[in-house]
N, C-alpha and C. Protein backbone atom coordinates (compact mmCIF):
# COMPACT_ATOMS: atom_id res chain seq x y z
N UNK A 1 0.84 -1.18 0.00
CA UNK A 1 0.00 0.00 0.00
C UNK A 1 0.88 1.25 0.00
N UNK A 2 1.19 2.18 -1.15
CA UNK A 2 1.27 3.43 -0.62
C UNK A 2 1.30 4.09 0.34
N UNK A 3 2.22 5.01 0.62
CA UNK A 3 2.09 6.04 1.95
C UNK A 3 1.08 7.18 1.67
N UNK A 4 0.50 7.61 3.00
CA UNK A 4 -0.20 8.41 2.38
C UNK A 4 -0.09 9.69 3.72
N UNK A 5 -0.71 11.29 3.57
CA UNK A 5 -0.43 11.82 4.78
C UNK A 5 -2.06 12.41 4.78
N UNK A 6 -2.71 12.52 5.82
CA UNK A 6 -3.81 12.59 6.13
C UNK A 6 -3.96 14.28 7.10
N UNK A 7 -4.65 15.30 6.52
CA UNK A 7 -4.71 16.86 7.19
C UNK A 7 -6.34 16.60 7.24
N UNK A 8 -6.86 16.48 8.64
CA UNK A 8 -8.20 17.11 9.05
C UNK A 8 -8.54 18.65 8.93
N UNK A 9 -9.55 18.44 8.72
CA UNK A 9 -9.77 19.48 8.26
C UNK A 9 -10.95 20.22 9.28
N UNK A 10 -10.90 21.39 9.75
CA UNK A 10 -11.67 22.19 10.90
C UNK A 10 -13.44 22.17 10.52
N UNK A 11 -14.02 21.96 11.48
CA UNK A 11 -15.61 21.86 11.11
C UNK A 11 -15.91 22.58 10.08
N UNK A 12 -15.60 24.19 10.13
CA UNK A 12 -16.05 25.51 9.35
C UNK A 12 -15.64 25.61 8.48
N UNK A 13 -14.65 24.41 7.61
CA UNK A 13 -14.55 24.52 5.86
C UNK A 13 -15.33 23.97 5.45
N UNK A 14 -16.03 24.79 4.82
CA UNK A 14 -16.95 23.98 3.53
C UNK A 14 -16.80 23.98 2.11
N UNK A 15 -17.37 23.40 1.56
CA UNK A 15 -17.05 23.63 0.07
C UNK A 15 -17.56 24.68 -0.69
N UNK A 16 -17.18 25.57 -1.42
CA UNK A 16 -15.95 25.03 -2.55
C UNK A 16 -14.54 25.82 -1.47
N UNK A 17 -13.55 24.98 -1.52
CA UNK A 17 -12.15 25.60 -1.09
C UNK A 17 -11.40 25.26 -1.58
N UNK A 18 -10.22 25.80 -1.55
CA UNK A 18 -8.72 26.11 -2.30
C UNK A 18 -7.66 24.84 -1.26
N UNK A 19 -6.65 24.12 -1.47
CA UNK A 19 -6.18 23.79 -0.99
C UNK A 19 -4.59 23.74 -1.81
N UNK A 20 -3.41 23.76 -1.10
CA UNK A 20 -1.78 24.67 -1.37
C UNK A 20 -0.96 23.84 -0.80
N UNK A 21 0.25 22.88 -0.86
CA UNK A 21 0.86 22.39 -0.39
C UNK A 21 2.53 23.24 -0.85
N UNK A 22 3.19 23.79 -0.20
CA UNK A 22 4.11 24.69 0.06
C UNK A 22 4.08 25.76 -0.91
N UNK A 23 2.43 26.32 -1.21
CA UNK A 23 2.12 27.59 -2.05
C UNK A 23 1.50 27.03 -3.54
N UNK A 24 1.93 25.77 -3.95
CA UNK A 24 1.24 25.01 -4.83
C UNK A 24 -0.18 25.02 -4.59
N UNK A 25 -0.83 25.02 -5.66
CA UNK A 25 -2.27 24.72 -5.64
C UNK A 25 -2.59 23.13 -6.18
N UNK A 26 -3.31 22.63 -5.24
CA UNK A 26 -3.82 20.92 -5.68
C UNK A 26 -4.66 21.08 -6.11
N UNK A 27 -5.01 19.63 -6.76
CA UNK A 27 -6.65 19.64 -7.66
C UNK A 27 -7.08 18.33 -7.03
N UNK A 28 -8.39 18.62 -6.69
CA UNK A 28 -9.03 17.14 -5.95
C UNK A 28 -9.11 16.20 -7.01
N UNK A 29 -8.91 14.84 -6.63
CA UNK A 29 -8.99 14.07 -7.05
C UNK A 29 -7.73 13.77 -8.10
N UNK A 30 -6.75 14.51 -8.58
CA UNK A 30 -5.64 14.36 -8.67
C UNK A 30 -4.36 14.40 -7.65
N UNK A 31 -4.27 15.37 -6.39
CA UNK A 31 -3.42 15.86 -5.97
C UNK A 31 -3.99 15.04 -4.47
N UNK A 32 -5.29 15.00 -4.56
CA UNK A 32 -5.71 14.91 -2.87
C UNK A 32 -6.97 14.23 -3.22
N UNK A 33 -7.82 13.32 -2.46
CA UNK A 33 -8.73 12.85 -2.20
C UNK A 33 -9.98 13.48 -0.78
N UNK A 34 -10.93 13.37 -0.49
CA UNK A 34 -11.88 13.92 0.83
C UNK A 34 -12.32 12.99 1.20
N UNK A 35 -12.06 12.32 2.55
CA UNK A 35 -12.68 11.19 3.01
C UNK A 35 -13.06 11.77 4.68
N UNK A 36 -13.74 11.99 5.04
CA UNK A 36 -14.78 11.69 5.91
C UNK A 36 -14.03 13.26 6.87
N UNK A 37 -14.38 14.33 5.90
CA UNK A 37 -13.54 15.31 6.46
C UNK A 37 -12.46 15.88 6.47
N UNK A 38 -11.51 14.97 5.50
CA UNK A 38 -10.03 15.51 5.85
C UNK A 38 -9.50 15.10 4.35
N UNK A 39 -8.39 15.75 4.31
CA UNK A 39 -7.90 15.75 2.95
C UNK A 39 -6.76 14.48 2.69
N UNK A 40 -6.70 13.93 1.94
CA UNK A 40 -5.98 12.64 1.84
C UNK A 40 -5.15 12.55 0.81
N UNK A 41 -3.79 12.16 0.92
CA UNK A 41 -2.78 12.87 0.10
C UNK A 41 -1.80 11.48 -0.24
N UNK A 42 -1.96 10.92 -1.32
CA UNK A 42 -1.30 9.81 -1.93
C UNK A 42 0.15 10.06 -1.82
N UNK A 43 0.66 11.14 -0.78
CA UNK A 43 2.49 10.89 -0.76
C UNK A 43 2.13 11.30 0.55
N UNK A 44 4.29 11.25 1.03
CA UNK A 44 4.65 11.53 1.96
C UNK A 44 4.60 12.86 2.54
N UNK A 45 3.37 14.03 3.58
CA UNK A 45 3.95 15.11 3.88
C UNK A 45 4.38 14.96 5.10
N UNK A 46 5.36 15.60 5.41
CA UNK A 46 6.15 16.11 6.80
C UNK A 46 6.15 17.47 7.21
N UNK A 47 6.14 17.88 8.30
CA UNK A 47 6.01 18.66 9.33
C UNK A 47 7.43 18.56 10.15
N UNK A 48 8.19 19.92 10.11
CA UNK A 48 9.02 19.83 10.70
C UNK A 48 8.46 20.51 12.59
N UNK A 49 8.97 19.76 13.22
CA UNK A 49 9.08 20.13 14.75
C UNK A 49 9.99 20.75 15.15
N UNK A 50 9.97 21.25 16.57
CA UNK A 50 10.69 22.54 17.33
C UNK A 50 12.47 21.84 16.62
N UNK A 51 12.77 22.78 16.78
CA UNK A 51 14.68 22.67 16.82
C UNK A 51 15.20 22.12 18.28
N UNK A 52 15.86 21.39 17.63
CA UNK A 52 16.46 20.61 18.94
C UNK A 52 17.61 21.69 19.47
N UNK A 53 18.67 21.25 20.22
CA UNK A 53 19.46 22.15 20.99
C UNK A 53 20.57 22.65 19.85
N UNK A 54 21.26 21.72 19.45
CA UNK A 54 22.26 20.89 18.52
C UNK A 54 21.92 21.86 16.72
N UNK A 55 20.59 21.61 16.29
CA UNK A 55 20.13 22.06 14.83
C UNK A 55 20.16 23.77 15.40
N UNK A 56 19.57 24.04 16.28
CA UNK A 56 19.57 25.20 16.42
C UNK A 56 21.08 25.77 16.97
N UNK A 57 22.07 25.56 17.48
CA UNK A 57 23.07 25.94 17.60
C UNK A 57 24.15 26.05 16.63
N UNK A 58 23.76 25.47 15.71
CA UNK A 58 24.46 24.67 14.42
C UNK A 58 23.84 26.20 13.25
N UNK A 59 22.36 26.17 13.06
CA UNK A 59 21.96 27.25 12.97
C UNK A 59 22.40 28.40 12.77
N UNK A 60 22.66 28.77 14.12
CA UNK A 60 23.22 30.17 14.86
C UNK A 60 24.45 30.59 14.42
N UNK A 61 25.31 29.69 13.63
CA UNK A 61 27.09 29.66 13.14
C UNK A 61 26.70 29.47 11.49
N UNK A 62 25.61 29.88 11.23
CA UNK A 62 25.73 29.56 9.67
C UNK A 62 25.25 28.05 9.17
N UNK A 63 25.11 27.25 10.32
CA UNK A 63 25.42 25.63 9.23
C UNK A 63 23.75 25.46 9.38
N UNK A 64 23.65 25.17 7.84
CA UNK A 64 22.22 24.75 7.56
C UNK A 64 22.19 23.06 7.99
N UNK A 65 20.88 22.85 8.19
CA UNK A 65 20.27 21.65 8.56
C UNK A 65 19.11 21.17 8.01
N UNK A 66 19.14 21.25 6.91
CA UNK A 66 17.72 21.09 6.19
C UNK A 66 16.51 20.34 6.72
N UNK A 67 15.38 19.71 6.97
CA UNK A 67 14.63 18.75 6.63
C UNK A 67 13.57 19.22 6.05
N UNK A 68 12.79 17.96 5.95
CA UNK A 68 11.26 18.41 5.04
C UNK A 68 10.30 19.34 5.92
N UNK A 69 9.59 20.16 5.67
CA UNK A 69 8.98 20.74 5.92
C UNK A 69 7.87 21.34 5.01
N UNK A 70 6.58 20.62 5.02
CA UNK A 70 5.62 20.49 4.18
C UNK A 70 4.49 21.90 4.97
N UNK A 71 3.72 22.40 3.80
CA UNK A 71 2.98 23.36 4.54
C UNK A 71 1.28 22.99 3.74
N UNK A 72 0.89 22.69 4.48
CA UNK A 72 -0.71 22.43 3.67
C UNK A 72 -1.51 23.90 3.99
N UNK A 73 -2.18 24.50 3.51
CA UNK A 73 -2.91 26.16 3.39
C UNK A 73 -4.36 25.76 2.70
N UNK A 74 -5.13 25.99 2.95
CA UNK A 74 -6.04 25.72 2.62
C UNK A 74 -7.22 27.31 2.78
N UNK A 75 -7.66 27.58 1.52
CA UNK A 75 -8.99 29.20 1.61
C UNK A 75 -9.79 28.79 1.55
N UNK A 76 -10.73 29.36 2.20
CA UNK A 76 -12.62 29.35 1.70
C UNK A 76 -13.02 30.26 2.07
N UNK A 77 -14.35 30.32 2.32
CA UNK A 77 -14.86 31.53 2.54
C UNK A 77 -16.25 31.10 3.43
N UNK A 78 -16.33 31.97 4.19
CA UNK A 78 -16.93 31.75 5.58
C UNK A 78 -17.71 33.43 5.63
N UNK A 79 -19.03 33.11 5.94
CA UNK A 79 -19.83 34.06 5.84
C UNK A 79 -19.69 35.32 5.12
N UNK A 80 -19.21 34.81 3.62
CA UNK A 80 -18.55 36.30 2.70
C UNK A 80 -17.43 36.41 2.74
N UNK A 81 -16.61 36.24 3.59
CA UNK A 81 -15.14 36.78 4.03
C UNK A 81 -14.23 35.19 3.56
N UNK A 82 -13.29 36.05 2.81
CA UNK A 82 -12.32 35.13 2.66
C UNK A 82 -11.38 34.04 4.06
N UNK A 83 -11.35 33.48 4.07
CA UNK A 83 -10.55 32.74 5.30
C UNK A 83 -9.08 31.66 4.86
N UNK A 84 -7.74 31.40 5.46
CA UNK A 84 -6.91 31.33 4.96
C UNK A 84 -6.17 30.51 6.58
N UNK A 85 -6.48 29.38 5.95
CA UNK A 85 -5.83 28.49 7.39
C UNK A 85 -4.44 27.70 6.73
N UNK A 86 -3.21 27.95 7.99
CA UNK A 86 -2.34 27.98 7.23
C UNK A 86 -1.67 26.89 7.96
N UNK A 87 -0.74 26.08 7.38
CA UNK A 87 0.31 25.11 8.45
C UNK A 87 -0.87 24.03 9.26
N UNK A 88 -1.47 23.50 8.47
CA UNK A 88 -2.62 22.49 8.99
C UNK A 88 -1.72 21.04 9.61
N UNK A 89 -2.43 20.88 10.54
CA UNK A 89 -1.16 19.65 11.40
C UNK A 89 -1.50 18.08 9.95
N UNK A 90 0.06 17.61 9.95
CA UNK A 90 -0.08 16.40 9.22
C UNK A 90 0.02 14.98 9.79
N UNK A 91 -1.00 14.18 9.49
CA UNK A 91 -0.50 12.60 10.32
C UNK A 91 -0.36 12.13 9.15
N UNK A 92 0.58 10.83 9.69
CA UNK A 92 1.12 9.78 8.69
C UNK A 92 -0.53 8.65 8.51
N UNK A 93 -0.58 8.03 6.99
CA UNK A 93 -2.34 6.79 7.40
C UNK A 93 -1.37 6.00 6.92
């Protein structure tokens, strides 16, 4: 089976909405699937966590430390007004 990364999605999106993986725009049913609320994503996304002591000190002297760091963004619009939820938490399915 494929990996896949799974972003719930907050009660108050409804459809039609925009969804952005690091400023990219997806297309349902190519890019992402909707299953029972949440957006479902036929690859690997990651979420980078706090800086450890070590990455961040390393940091601080110039030395990069790369990792993945995936950003899911997702717009709609909520009583007229545009809305723009950003850095949606990712689990591994």
């Amino acid at each position: 089976m494929a990996e896949q990364s799974i972003v719930r999605l907050p009660a108050s999106v409804r459809a039609p909405f925009d969804v952005y993986v690091n400023g990219v725009h997806q297309e349902p049913g190519v890019d992402f699937d909707m299953r029972d609320g949440s957006l479902v994503f036929g690859r690997v996304l990651k979420k980078e966590g706090n800086l450890g002591f070590w990455r961040w000190f390393l940091g601080a002297w110039g030395v990069g430390t790369y990792r993945q760091n995936d950003s899911v963004d997702v717009r709609y619009e909520h009583g007229g007004r545009p809305v723009l939820l950003e850095g949606l938490d990712i689990e591994q399915g």
